[in-house]
Protein backbone atom coordinates (compact mmCIF):
# COMPACT_ATOMS: atom_id res chain seq x y z
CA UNK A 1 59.57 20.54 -7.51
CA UNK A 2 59.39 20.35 -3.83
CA UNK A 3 55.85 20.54 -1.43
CA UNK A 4 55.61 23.99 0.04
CA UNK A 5 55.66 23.58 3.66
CA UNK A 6 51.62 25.01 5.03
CA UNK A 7 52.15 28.13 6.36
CA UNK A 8 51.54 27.78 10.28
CA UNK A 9 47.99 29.59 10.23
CA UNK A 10 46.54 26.90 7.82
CA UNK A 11 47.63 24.11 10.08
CA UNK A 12 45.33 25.65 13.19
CA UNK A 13 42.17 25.59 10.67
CA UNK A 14 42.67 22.10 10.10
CA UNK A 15 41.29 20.88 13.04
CA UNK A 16 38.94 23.13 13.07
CA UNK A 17 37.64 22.10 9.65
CA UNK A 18 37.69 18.38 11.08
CA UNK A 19 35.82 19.18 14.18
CA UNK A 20 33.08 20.90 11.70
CA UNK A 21 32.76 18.00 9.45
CA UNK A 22 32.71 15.07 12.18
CA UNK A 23 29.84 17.72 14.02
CA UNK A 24 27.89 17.75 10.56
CA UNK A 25 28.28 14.13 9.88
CA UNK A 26 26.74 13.70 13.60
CA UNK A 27 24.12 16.01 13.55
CA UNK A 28 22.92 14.13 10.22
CA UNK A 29 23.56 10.39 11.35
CA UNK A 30 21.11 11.46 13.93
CA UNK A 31 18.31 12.88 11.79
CA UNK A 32 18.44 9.65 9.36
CA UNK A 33 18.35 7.23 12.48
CA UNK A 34 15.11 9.40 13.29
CA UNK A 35 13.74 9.03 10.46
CA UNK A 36 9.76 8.48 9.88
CA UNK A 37 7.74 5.45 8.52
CA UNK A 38 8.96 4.28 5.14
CA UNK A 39 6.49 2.97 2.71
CA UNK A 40 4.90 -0.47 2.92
CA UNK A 41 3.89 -3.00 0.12
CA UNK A 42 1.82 -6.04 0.13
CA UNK A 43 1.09 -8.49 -2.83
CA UNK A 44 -1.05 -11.86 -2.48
CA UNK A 45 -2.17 -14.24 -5.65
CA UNK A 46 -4.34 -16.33 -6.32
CA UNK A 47 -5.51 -18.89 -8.80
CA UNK A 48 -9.12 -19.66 -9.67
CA UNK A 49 -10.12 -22.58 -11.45
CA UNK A 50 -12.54 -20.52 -13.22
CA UNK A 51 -12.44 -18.15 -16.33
CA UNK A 52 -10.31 -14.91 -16.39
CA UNK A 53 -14.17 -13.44 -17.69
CA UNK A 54 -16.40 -14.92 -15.33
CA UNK A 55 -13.90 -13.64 -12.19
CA UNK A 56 -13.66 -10.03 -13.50
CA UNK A 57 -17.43 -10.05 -14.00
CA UNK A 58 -17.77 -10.69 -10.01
CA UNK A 59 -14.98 -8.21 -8.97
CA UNK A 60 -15.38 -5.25 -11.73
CA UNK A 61 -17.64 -3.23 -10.59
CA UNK A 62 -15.89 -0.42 -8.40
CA UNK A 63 -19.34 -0.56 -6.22
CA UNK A 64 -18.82 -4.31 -5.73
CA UNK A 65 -16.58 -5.01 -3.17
CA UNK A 66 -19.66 -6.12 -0.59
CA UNK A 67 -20.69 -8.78 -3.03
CA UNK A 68 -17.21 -10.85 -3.21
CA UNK A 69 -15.57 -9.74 0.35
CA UNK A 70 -16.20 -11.18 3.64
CA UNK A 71 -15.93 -7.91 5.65
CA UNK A 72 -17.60 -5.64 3.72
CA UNK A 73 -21.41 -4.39 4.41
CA UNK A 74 -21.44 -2.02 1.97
CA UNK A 75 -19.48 -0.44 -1.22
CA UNK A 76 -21.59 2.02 -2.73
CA UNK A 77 -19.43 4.06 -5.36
CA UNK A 78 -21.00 7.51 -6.11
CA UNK A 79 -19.77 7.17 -10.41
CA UNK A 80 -19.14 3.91 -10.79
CA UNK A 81 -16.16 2.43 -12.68
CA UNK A 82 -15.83 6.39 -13.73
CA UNK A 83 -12.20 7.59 -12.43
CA UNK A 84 -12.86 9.80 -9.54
CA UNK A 85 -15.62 7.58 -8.02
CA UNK A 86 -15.81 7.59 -4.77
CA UNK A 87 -16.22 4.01 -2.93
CA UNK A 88 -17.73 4.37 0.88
CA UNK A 89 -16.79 0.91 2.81
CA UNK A 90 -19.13 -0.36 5.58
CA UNK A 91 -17.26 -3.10 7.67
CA UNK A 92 -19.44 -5.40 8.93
CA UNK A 93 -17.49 -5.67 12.55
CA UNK A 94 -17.89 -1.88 12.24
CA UNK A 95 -15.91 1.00 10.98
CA UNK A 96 -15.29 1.78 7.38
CA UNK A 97 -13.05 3.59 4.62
CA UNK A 98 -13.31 5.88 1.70
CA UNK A 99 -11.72 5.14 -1.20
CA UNK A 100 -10.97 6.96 -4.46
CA UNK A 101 -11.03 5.11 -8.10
CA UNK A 102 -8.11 6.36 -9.78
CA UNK A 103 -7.60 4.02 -12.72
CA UNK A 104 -10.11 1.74 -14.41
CA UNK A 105 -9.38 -0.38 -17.67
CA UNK A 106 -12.27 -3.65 -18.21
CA UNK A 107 -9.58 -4.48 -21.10
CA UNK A 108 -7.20 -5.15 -19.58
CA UNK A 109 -9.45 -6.19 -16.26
CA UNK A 110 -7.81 -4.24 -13.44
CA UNK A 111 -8.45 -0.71 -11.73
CA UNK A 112 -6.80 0.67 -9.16
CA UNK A 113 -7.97 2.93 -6.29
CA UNK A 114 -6.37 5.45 -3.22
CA UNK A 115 -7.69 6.12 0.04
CA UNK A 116 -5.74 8.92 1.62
CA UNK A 117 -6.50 7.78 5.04
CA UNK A 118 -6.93 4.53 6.70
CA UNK A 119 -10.30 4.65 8.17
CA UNK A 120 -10.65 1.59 9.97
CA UNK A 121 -7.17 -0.12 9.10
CA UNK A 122 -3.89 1.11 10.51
CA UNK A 123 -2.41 2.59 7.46
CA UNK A 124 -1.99 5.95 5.31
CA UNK A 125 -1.50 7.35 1.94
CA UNK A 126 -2.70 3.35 0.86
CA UNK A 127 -3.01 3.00 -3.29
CA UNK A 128 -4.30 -0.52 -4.01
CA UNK A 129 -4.65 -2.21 -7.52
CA UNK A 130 -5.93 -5.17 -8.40
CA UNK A 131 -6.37 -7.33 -11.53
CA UNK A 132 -7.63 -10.79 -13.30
CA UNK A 133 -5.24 -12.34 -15.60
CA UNK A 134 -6.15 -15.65 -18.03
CA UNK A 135 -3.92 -18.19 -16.54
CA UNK A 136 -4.66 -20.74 -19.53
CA UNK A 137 -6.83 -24.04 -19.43
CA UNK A 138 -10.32 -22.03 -18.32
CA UNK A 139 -7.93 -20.81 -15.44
CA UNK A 140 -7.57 -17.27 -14.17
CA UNK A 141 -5.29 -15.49 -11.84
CA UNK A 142 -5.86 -12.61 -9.12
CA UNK A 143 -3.53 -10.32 -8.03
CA UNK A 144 -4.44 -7.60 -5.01
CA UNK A 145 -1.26 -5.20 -4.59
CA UNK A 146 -0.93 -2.19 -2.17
CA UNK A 147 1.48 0.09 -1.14
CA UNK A 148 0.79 2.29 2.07
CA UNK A 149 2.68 4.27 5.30
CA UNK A 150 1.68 2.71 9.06
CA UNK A 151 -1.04 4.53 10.87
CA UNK A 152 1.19 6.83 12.87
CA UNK A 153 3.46 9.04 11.05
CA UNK A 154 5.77 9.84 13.70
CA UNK A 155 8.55 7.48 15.52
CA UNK A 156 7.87 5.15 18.05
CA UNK A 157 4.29 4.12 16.67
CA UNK A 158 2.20 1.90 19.23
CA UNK A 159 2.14 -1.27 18.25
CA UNK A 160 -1.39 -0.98 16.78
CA UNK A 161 -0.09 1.22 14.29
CA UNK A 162 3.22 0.22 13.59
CA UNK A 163 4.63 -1.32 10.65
CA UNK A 164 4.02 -5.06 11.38
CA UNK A 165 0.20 -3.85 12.20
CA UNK A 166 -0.52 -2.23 9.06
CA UNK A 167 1.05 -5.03 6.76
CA UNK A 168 -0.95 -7.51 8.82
CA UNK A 169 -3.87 -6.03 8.04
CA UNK A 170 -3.43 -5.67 4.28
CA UNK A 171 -2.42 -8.91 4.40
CA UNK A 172 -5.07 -9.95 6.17
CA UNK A 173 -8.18 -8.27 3.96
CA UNK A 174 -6.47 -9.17 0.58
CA UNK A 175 -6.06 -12.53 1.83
CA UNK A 176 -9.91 -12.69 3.02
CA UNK A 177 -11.41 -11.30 -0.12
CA UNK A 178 -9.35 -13.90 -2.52
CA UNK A 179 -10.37 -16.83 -0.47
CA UNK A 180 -14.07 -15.52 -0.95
CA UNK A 181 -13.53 -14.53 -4.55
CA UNK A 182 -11.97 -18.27 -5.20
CA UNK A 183 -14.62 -20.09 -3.48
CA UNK A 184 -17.10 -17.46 -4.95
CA UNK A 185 -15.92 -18.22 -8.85
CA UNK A 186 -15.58 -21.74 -8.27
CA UNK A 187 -19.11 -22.56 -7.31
CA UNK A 188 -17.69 -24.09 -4.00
């Protein structure tokens, strides 16, 4: 059977209908160009020629961050290892953070911990974990993982709270505290 030729009014909608959906698809390329930050991860290792049990002994403690970091003053944690603890970090070239213990397993020798906002690093919404792991021949491995937003939530962030600052930073205190853990655990 033959196409039925569109009767003439159809044919004037047409472009109409185009003009709509090419507006739409505009109006939305626009709004995901201008989109905000997008979430930000950071992972650094590090072996330790020293047992799995003798490096979570120095790191376990939610409170004990002071004792095995170079920039930390003070880490008092108001419940200990006790999910929900609250960790308050002194920075010893000033400024500090709060952060929250949100899971805590010795067995398994890892806990991991929030802090909803930055304090003295350029970052937001940052979760952090880290862990010990027996590596074999009296060996151990670290792991310090984070995930976080930049500083500034909106577009166009200075460049002190951009992207590239906030995983430079994370970077560069996970980096710090697993050189002093390693040279810490090793006796060096």
């Amino acid at each position: 059977m033959p196409a039925r030729p569109c009767p003439p009014r159809r044919l004037k909608r047409r472009p109409l209908m185009l003009a709509g959906l090419l507006a739409a698809s505009l109006a939305w390329s626009g709004t995901a160009m201008a989109h905000g930050p997008t979430r930000q991860k950071v992972t650094e290792k590090v072996e330790i020629d020293a047992p799995a049990a003798k490096v979570w002994g120095l790191i376990r403690n939610f409170d004990a961050l002071k004792d095995w970091h170079p920039a930390v003053a003070s880490s008092p944690a108001d419940q200990g290892n006790t999910v929900g603890s609250v960790r308050t970090l002194t920075l010893k070239g000033g400024g500090g953070l709060i952060e929250t213990l949100e899971r805590y397993d010795d067995g398994q020798m890892r806990y991991a911990y929030r802090a909803k906002d930055g304090g003295a690093l350029p970052v937001t919404n940052y979760t952090s974990q880290i862990q010990v792991s027996d590596a074999g021949g009296g060996k151990s491995s670290v792991e310090w993982r984070g995930a976080f937003y930049r500083g500034y939530p909106n577009n166009d962030p200075p460049p002190d709270q951009n992207d590239e600052a906030a995983v430079a930073a994370i970077t560069a205190v996970y980096q710090a505290g697993l050189k002093q853990l390693k040279t810490l655990a090793e006796g060096r």
